[in-house]
PDB file of N, CA and C in Angstrom:
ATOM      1  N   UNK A   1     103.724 127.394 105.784  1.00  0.00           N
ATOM      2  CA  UNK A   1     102.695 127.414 106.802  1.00  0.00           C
ATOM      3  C   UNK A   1     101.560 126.467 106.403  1.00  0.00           C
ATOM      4  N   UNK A   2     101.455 125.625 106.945  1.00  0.00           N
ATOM      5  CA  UNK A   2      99.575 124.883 107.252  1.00  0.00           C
ATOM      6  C   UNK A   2      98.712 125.067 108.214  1.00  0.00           C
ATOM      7  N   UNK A   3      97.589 125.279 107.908  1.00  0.00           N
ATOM      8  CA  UNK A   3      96.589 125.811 108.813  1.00  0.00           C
ATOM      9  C   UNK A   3      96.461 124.707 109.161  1.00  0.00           C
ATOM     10  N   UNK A   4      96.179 124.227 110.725  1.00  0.00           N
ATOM     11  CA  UNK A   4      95.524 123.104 111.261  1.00  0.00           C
ATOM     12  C   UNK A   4      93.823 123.715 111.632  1.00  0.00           C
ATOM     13  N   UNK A   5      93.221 122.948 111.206  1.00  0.00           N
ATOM     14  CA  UNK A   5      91.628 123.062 111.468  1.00  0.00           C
ATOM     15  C   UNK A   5      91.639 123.305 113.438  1.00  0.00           C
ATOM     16  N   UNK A   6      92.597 123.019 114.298  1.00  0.00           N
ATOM     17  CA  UNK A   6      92.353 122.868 115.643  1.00  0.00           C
ATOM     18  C   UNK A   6      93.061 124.308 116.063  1.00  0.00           C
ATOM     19  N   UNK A   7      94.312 124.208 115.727  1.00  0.00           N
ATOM     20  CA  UNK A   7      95.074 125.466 116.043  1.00  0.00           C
ATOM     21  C   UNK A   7      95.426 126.640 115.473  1.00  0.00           C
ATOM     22  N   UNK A   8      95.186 126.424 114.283  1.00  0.00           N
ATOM     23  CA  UNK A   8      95.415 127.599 113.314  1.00  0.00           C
ATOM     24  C   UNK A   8      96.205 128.056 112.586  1.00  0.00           C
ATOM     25  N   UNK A   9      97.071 128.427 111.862  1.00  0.00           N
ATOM     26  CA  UNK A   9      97.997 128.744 110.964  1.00  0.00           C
ATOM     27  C   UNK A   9      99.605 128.296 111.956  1.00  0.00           C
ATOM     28  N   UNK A  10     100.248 127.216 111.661  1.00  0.00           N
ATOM     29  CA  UNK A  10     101.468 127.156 112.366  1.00  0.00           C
ATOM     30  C   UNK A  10     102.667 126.463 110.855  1.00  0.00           C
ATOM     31  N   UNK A  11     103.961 126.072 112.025  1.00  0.00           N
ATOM     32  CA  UNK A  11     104.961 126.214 110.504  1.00  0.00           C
ATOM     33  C   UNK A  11     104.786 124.277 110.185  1.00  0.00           C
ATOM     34  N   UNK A  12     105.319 124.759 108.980  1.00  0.00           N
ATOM     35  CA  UNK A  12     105.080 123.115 108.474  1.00  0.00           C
ATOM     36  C   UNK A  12     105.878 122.068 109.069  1.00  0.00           C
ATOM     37  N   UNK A  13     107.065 122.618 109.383  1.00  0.00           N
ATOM     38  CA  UNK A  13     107.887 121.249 110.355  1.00  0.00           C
ATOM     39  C   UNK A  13     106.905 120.586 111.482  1.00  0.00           C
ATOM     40  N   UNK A  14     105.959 121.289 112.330  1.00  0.00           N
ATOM     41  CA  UNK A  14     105.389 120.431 113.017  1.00  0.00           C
ATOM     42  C   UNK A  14     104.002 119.462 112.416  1.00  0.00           C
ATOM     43  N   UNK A  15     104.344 119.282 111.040  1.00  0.00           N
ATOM     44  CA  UNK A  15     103.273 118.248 110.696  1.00  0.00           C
ATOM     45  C   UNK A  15     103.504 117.230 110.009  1.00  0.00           C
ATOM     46  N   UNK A  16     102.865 116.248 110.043  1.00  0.00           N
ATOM     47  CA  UNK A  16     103.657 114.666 109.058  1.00  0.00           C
ATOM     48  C   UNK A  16     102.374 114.671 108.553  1.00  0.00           C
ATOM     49  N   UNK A  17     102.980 113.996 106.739  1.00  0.00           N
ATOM     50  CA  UNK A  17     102.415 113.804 105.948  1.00  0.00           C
ATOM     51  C   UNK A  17     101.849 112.243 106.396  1.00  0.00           C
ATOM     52  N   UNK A  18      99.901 111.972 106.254  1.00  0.00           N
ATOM     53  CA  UNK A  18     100.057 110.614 106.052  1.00  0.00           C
ATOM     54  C   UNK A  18      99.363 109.883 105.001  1.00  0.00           C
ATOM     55  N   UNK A  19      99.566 110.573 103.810  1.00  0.00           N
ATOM     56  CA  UNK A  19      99.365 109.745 102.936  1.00  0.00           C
ATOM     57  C   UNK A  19      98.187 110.392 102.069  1.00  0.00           C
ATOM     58  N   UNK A  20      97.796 109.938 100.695  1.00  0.00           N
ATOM     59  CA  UNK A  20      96.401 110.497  99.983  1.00  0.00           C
ATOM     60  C   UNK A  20      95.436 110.046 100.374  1.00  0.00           C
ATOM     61  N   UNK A  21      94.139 110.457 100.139  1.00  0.00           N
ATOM     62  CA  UNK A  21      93.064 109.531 100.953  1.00  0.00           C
ATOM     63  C   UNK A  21      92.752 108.336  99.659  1.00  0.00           C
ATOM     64  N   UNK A  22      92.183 107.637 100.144  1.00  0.00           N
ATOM     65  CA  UNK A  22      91.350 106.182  99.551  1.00  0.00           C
ATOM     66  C   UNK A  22      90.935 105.731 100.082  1.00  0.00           C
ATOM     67  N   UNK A  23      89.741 104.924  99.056  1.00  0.00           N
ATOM     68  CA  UNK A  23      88.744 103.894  99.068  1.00  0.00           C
ATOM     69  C   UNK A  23      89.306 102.493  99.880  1.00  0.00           C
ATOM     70  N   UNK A  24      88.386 102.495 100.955  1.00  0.00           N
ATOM     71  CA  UNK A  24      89.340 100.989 101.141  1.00  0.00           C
ATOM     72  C   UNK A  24      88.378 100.271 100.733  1.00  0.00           C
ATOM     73  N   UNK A  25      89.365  99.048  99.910  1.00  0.00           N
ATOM     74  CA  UNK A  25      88.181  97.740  99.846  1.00  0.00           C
ATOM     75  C   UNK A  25      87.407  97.015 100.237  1.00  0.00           C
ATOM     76  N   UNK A  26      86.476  96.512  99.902  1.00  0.00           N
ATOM     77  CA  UNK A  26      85.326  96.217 100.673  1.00  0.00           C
ATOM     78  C   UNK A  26      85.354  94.818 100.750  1.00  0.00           C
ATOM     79  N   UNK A  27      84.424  94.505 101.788  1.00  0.00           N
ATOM     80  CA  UNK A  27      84.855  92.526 102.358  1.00  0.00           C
ATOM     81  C   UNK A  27      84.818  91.417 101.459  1.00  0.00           C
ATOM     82  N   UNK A  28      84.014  91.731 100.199  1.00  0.00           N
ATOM     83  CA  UNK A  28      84.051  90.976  98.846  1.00  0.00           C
ATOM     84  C   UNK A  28      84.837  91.068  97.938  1.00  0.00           C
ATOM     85  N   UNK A  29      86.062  92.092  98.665  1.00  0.00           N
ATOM     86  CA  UNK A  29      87.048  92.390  97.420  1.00  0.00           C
ATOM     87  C   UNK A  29      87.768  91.145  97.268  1.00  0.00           C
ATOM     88  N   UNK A  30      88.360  91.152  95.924  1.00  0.00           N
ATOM     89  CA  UNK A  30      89.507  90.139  95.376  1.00  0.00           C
ATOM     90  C   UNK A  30      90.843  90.555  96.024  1.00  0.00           C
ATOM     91  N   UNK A  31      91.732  89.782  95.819  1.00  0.00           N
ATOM     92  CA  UNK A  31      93.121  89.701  96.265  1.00  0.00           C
ATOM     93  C   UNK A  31      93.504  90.803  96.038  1.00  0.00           C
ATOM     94  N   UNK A  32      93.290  90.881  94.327  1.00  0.00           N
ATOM     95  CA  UNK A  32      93.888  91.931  93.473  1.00  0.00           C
ATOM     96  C   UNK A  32      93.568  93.245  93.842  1.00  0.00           C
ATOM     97  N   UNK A  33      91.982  93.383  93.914  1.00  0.00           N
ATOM     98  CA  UNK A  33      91.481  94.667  94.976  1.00  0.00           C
ATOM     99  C   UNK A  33      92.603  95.052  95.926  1.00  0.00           C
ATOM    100  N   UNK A  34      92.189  94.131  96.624  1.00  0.00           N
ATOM    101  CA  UNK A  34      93.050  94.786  97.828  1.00  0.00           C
ATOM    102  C   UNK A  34      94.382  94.275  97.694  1.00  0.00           C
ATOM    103  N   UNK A  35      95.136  94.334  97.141  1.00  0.00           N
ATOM    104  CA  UNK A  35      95.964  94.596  96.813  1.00  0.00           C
ATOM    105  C   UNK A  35      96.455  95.986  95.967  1.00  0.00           C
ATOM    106  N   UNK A  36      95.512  96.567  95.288  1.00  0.00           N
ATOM    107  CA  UNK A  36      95.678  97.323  94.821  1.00  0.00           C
ATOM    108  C   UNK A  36      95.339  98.624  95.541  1.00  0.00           C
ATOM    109  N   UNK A  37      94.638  98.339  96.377  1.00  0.00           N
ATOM    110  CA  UNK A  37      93.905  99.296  97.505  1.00  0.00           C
ATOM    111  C   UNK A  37      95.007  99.717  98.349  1.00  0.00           C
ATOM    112  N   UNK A  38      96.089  99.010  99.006  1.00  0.00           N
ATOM    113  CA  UNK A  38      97.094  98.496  99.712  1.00  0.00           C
ATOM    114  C   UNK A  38      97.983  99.147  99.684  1.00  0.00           C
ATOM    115  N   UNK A  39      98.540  99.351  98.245  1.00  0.00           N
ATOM    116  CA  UNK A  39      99.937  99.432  97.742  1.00  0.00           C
ATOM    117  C   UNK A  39     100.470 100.294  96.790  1.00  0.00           C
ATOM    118  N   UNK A  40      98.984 100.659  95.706  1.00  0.00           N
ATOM    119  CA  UNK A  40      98.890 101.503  94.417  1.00  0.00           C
ATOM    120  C   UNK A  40      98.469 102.644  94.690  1.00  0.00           C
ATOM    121  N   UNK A  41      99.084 103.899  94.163  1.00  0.00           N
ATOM    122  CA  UNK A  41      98.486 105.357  94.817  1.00  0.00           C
ATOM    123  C   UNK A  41      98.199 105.844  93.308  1.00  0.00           C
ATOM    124  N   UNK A  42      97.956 107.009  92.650  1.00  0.00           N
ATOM    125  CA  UNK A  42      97.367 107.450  91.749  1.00  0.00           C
ATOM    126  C   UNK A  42      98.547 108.489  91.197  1.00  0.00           C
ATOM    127  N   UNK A  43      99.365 108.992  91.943  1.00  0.00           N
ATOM    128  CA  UNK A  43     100.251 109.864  91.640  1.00  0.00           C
ATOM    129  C   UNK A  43      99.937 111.079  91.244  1.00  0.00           C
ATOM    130  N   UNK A  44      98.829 111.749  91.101  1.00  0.00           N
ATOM    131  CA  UNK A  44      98.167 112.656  91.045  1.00  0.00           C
ATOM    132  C   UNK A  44      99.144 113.927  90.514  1.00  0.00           C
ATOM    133  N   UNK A  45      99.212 114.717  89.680  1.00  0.00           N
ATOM    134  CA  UNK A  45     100.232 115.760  89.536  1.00  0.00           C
ATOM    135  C   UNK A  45      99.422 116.884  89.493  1.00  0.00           C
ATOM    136  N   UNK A  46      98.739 117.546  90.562  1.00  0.00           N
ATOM    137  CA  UNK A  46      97.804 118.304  90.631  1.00  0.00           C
ATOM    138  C   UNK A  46      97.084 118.495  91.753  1.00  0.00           C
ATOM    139  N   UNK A  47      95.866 119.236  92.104  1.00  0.00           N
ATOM    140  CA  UNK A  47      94.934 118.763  93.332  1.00  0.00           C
ATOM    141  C   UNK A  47      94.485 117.465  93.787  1.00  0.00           C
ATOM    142  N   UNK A  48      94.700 117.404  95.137  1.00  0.00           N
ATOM    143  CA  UNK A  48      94.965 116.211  95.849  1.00  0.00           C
ATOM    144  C   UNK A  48      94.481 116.040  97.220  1.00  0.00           C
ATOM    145  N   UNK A  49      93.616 115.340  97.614  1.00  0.00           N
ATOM    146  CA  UNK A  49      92.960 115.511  99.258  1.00  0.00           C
ATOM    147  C   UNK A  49      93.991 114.481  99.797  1.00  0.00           C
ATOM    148  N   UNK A  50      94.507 114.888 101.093  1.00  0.00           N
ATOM    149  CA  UNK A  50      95.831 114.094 101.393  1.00  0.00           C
ATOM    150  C   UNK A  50      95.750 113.805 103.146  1.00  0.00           C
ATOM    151  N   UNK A  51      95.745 113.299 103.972  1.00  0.00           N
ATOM    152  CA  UNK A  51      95.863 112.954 105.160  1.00  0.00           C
ATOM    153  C   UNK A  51      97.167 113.442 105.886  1.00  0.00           C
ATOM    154  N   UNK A  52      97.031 114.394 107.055  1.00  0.00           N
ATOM    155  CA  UNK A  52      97.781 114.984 107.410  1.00  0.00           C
ATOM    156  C   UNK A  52      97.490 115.166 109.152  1.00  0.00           C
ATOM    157  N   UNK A  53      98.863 115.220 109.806  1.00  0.00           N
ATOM    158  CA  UNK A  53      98.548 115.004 111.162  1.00  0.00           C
ATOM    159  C   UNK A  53      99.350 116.080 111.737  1.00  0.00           C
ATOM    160  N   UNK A  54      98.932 116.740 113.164  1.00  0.00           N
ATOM    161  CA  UNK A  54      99.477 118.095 113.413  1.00  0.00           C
ATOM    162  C   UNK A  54     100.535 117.365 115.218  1.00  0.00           C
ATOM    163  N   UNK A  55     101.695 116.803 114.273  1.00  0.00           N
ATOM    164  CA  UNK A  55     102.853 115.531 115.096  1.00  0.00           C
ATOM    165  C   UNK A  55     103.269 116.688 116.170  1.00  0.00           C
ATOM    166  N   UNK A  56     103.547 118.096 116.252  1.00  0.00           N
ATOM    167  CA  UNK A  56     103.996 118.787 117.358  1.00  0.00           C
ATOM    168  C   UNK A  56     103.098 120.186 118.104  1.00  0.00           C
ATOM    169  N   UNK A  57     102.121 119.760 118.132  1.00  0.00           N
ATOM    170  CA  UNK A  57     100.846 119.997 118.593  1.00  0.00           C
ATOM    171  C   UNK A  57      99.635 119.682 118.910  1.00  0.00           C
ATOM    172  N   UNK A  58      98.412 119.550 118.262  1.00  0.00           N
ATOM    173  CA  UNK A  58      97.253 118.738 119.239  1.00  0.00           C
ATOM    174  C   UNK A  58      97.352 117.173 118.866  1.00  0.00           C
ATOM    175  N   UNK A  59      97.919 117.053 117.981  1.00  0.00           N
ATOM    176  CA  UNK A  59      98.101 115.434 117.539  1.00  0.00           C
ATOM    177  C   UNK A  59      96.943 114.984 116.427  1.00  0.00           C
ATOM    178  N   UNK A  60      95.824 115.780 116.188  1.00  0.00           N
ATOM    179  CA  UNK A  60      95.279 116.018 115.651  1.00  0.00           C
ATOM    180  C   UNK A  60      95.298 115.282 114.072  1.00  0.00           C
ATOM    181  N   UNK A  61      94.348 114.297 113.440  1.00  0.00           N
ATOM    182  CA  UNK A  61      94.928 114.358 112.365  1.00  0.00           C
ATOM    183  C   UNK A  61      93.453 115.241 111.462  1.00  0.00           C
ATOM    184  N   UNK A  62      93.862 115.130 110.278  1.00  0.00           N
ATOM    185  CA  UNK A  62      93.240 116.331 109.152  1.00  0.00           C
ATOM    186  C   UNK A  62      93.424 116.024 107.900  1.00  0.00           C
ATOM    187  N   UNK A  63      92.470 116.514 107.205  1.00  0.00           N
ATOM    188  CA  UNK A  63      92.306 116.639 105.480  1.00  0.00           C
ATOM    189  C   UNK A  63      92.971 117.835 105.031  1.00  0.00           C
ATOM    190  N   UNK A  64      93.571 117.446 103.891  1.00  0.00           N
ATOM    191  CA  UNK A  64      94.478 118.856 103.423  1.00  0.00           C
ATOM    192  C   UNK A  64      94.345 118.583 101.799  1.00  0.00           C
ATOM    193  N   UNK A  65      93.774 120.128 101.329  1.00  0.00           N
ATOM    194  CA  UNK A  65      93.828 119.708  99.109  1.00  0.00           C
ATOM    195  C   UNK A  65      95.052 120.376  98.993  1.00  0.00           C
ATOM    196  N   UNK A  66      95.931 119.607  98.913  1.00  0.00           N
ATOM    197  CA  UNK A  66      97.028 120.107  98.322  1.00  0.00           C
ATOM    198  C   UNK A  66      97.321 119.494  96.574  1.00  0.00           C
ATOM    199  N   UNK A  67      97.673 120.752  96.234  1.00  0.00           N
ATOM    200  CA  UNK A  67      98.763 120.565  94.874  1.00  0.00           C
ATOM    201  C   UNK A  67     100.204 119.835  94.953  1.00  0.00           C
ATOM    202  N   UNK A  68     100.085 118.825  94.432  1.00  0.00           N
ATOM    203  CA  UNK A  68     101.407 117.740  94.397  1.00  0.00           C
ATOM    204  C   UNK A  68     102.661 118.537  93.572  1.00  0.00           C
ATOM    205  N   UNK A  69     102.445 119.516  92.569  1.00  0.00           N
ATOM    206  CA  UNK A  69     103.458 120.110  91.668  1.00  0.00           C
ATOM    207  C   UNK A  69     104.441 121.474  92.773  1.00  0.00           C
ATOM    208  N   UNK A  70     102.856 122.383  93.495  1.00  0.00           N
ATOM    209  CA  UNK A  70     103.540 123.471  93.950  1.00  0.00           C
ATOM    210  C   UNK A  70     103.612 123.204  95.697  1.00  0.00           C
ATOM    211  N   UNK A  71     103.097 122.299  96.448  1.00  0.00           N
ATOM    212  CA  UNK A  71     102.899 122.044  97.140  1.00  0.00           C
ATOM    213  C   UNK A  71     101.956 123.094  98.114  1.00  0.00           C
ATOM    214  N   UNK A  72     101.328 123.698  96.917  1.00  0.00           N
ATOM    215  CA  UNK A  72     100.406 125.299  98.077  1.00  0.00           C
ATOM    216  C   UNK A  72      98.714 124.021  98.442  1.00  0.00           C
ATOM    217  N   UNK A  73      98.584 124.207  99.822  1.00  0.00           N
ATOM    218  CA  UNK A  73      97.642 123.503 100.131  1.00  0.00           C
ATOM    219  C   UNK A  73      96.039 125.043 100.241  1.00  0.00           C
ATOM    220  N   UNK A  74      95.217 124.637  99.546  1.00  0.00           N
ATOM    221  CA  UNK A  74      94.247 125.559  99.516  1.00  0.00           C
ATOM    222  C   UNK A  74      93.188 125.599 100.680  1.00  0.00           C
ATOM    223  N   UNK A  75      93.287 124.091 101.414  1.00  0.00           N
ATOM    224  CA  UNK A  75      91.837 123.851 102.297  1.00  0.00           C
ATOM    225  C   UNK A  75      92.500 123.454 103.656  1.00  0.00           C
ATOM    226  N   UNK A  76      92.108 122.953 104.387  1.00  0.00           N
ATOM    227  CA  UNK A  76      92.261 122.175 105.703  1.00  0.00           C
ATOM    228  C   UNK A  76      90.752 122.130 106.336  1.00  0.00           C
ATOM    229  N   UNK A  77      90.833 120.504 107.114  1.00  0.00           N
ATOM    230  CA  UNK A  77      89.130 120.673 107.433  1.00  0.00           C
ATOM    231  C   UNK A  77      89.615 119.271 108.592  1.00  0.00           C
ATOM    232  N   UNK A  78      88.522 119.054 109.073  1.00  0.00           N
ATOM    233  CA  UNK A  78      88.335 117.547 110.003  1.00  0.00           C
ATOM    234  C   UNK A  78      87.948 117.108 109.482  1.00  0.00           C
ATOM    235  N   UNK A  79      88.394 115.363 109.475  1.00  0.00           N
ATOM    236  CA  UNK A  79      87.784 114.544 109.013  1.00  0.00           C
ATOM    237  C   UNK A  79      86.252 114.149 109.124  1.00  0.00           C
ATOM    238  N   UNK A  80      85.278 114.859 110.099  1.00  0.00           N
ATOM    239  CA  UNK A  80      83.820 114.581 110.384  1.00  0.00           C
ATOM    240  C   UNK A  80      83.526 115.720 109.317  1.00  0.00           C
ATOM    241  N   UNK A  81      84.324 116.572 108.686  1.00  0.00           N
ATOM    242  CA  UNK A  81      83.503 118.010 108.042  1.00  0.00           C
ATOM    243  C   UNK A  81      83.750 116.828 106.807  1.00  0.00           C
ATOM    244  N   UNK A  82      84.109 116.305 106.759  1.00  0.00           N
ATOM    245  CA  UNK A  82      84.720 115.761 105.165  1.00  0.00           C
ATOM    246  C   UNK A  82      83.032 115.370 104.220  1.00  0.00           C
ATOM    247  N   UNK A  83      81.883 115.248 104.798  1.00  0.00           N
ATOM    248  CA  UNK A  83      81.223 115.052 103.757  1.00  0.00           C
ATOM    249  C   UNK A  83      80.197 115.992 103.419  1.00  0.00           C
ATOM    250  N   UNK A  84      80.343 117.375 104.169  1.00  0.00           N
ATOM    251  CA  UNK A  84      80.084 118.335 103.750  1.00  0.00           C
ATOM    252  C   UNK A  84      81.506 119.163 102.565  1.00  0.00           C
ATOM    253  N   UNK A  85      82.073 118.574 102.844  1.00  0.00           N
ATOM    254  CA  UNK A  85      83.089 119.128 101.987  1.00  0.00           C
ATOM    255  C   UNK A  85      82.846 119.464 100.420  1.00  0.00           C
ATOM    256  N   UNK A  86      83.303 120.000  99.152  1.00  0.00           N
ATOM    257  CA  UNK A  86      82.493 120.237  98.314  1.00  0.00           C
ATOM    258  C   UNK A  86      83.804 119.179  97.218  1.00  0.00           C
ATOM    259  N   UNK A  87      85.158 119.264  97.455  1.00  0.00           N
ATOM    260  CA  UNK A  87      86.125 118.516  97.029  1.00  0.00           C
ATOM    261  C   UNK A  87      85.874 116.898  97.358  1.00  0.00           C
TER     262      UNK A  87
END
């Protein structure tokens, strides 16, 4: 089960993973920056703020801290709550 911040506790098949969050590079970055910004993820084996979209329901996308080892996600939020967020 993942809670969607819009609808509320539903099953995990209706959601796609999109990815961990990051820094994107900024307009003075080097090649290498962004390149690395691009392509390189952190692999994290642990807590993880991750981008997540609710694909068979509001369409919705969302922040999720999930654990990369057990896959138990502890939070869900909108992306506008994200800088009140405490993670």
């Amino acid at each position: 089960m993942i809670t969607c911040p819009n609808c509320g506790p539903r099953e995990a098949l209706e959601f796609s993973f999109g990815g961990e969050t990051t820094k994107r590079a900024g307009p003075t970055a080097t090649d290498r920056e962004l390149a690395a910004s691009l392509y390189f993820r952190r692999n994290v084996d642990g807590w993880q703020t991750e981008w997540w979209v609710h694909q068979s329901g509001c369409r919705a996308w969302f922040l999720a801290e999930r654990h990369t080892t057990t896959n138990e996600i502890r939070r869900t939020y909108r992306p506008e709550d994200r800088e009140a967020s405490p993670a």
